[in-house]
N, C-alpha and C. Protein backbone atom coordinates (compact mmCIF):
# COMPACT_ATOMS: atom_id res chain seq x y z
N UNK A 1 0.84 -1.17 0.00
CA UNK A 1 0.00 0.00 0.00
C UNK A 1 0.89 1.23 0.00
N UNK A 2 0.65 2.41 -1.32
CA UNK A 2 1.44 3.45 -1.32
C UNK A 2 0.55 4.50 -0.98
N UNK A 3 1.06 5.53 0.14
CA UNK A 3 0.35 6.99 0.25
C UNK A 3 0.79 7.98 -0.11
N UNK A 4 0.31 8.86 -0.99
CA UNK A 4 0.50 9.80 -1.95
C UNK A 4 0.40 11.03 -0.88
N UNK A 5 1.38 11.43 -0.26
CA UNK A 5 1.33 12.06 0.85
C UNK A 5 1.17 13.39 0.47
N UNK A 6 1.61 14.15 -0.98
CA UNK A 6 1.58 15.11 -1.81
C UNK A 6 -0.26 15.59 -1.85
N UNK A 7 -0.66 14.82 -2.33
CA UNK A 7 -2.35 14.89 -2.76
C UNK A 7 -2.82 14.92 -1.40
N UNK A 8 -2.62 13.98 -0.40
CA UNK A 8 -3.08 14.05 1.40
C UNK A 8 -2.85 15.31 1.51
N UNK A 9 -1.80 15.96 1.43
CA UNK A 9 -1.44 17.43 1.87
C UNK A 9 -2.52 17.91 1.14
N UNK A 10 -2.09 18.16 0.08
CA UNK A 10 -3.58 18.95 -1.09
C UNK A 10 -4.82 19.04 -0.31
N UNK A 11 -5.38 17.69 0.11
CA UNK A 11 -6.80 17.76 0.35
C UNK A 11 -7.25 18.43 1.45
N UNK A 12 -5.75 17.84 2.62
CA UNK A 12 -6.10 18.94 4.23
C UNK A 12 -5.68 20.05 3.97
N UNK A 13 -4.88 20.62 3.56
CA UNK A 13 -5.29 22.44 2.96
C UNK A 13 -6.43 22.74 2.22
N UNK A 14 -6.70 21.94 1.57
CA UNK A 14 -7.90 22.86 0.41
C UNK A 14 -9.43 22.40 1.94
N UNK A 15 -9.18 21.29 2.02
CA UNK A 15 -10.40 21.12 3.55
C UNK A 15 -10.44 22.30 4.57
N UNK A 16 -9.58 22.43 4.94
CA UNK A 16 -9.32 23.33 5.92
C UNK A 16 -9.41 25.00 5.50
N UNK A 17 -9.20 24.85 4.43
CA UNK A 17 -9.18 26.58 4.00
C UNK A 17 -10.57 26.68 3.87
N UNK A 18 -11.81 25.47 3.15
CA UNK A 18 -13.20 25.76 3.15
C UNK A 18 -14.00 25.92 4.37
N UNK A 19 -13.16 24.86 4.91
CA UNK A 19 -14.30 25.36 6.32
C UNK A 19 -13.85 26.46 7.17
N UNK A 20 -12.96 27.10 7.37
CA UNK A 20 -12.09 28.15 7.70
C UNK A 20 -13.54 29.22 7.34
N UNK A 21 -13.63 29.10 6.13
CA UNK A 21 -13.99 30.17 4.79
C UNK A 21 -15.31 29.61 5.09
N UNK A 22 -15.84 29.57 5.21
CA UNK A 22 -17.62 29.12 5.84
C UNK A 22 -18.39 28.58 7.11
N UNK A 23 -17.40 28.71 7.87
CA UNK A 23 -17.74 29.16 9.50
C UNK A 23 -17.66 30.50 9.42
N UNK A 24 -16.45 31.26 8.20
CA UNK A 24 -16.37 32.92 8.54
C UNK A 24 -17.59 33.34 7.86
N UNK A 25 -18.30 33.00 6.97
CA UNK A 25 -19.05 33.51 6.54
C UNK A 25 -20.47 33.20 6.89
N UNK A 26 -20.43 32.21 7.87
CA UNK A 26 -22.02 32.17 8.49
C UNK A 26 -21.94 32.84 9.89
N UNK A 27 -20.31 32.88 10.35
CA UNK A 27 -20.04 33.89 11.60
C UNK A 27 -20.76 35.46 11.50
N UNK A 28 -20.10 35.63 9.92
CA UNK A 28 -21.16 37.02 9.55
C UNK A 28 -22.51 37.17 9.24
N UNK A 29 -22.84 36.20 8.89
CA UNK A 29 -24.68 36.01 9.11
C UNK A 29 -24.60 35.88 10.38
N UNK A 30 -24.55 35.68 10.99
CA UNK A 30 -25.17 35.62 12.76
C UNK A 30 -25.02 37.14 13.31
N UNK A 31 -23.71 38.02 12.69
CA UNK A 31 -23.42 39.14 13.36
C UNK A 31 -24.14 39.96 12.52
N UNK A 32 -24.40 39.87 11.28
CA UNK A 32 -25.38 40.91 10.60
C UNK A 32 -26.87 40.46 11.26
N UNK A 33 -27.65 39.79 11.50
CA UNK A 33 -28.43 39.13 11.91
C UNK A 33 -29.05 39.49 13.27
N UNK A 34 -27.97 39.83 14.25
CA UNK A 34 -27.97 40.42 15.28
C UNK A 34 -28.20 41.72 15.54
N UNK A 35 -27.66 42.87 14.35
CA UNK A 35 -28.38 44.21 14.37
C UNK A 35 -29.56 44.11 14.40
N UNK A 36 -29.63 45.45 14.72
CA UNK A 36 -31.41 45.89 14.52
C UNK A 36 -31.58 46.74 13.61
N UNK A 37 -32.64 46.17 12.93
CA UNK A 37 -32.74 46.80 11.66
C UNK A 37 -33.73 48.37 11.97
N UNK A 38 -33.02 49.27 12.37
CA UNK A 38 -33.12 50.42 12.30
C UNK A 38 -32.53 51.17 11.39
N UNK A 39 -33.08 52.12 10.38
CA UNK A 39 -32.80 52.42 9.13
C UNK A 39 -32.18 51.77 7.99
N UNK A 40 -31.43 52.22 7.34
CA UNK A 40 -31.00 51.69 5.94
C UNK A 40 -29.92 50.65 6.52
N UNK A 41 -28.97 51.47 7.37
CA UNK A 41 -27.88 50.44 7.79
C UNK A 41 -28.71 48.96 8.32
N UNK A 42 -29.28 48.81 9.01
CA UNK A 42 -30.12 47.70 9.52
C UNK A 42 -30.57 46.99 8.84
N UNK A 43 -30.99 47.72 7.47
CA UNK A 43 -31.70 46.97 6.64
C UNK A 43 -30.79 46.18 5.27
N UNK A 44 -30.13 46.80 5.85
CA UNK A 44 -28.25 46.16 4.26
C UNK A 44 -27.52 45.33 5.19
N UNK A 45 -27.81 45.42 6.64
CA UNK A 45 -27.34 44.20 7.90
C UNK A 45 -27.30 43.20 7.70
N UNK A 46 -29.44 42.65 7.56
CA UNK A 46 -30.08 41.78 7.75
C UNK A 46 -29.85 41.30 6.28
N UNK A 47 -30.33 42.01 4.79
CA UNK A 47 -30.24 42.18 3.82
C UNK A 47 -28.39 40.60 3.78
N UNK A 48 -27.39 41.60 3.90
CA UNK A 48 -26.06 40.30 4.25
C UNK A 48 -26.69 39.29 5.14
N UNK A 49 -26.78 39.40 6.06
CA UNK A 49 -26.71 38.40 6.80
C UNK A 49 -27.97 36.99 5.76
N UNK A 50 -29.19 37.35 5.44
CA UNK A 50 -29.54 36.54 4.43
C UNK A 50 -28.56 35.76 2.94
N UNK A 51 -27.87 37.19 2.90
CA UNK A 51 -26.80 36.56 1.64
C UNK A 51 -25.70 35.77 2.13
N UNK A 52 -25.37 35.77 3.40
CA UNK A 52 -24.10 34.73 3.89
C UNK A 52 -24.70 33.40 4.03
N UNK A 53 -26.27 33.38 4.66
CA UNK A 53 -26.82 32.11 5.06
C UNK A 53 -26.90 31.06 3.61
N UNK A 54 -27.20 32.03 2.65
CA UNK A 54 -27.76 31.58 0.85
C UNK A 54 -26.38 30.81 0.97
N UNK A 55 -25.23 31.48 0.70
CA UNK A 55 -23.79 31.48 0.32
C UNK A 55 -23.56 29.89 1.33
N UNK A 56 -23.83 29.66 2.62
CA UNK A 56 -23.64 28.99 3.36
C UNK A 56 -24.79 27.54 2.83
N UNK A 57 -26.22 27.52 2.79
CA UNK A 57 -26.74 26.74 2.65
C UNK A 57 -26.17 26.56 1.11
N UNK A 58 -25.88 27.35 -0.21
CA UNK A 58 -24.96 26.79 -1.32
C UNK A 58 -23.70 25.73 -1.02
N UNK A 59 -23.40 26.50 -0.60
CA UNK A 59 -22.27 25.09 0.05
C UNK A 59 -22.23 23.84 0.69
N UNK A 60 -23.17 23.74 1.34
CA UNK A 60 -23.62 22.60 1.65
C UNK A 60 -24.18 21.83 0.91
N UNK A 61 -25.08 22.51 0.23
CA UNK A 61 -25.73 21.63 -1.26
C UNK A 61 -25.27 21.41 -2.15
N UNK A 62 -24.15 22.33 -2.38
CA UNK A 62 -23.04 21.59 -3.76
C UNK A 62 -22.05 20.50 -2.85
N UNK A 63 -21.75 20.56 -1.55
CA UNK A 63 -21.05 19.58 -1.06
C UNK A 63 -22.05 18.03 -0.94
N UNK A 64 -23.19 18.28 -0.42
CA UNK A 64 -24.04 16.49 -0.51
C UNK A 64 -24.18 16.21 -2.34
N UNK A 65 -24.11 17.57 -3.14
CA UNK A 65 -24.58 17.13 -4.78
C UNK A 65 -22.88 16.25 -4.92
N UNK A 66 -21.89 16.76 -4.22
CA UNK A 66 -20.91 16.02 -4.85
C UNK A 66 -20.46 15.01 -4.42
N UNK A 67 -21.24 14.54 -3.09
CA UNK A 67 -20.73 13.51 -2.30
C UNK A 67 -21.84 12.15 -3.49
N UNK A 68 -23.20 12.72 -3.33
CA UNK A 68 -23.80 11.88 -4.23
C UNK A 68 -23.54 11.44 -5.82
N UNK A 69 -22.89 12.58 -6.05
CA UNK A 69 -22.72 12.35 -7.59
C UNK A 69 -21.46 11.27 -8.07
């Protein structure tokens, strides 16, 4: 049995940089999420914080489309 320790490396960096990169970006849905939508700012808050969750539930669904595929 040979391990391609080159490609192992590959996969735990490129793993680690996604979830890195989408805990940060549902971290910011929770913190936009948390304002109060008092005026415009409040409302471009909540406004992100919906677009991180999209961005977040995308990722998950292209990750089970590729586990299945």
């Amino acid at each position: 049995m040979d391990i391609d320790w080159a490609a192992l490396g590959q996969v735990f960096g490129v793993s680690l940089l996604a979830t890195v990169a989408l805990v940060g970006v549902f971290t910011l849905g929770i913190v936009g999420g948390s304002r109060r939508s008092d005026g415009t700012a409040g409302v471009a808050a909540k406004a992100g914080s919906y677009l991180a969750y999209a961005v977040c539930a995308a990722a998950v669904a292209f990750g089970i489309y590729t586990i299945a595929a």
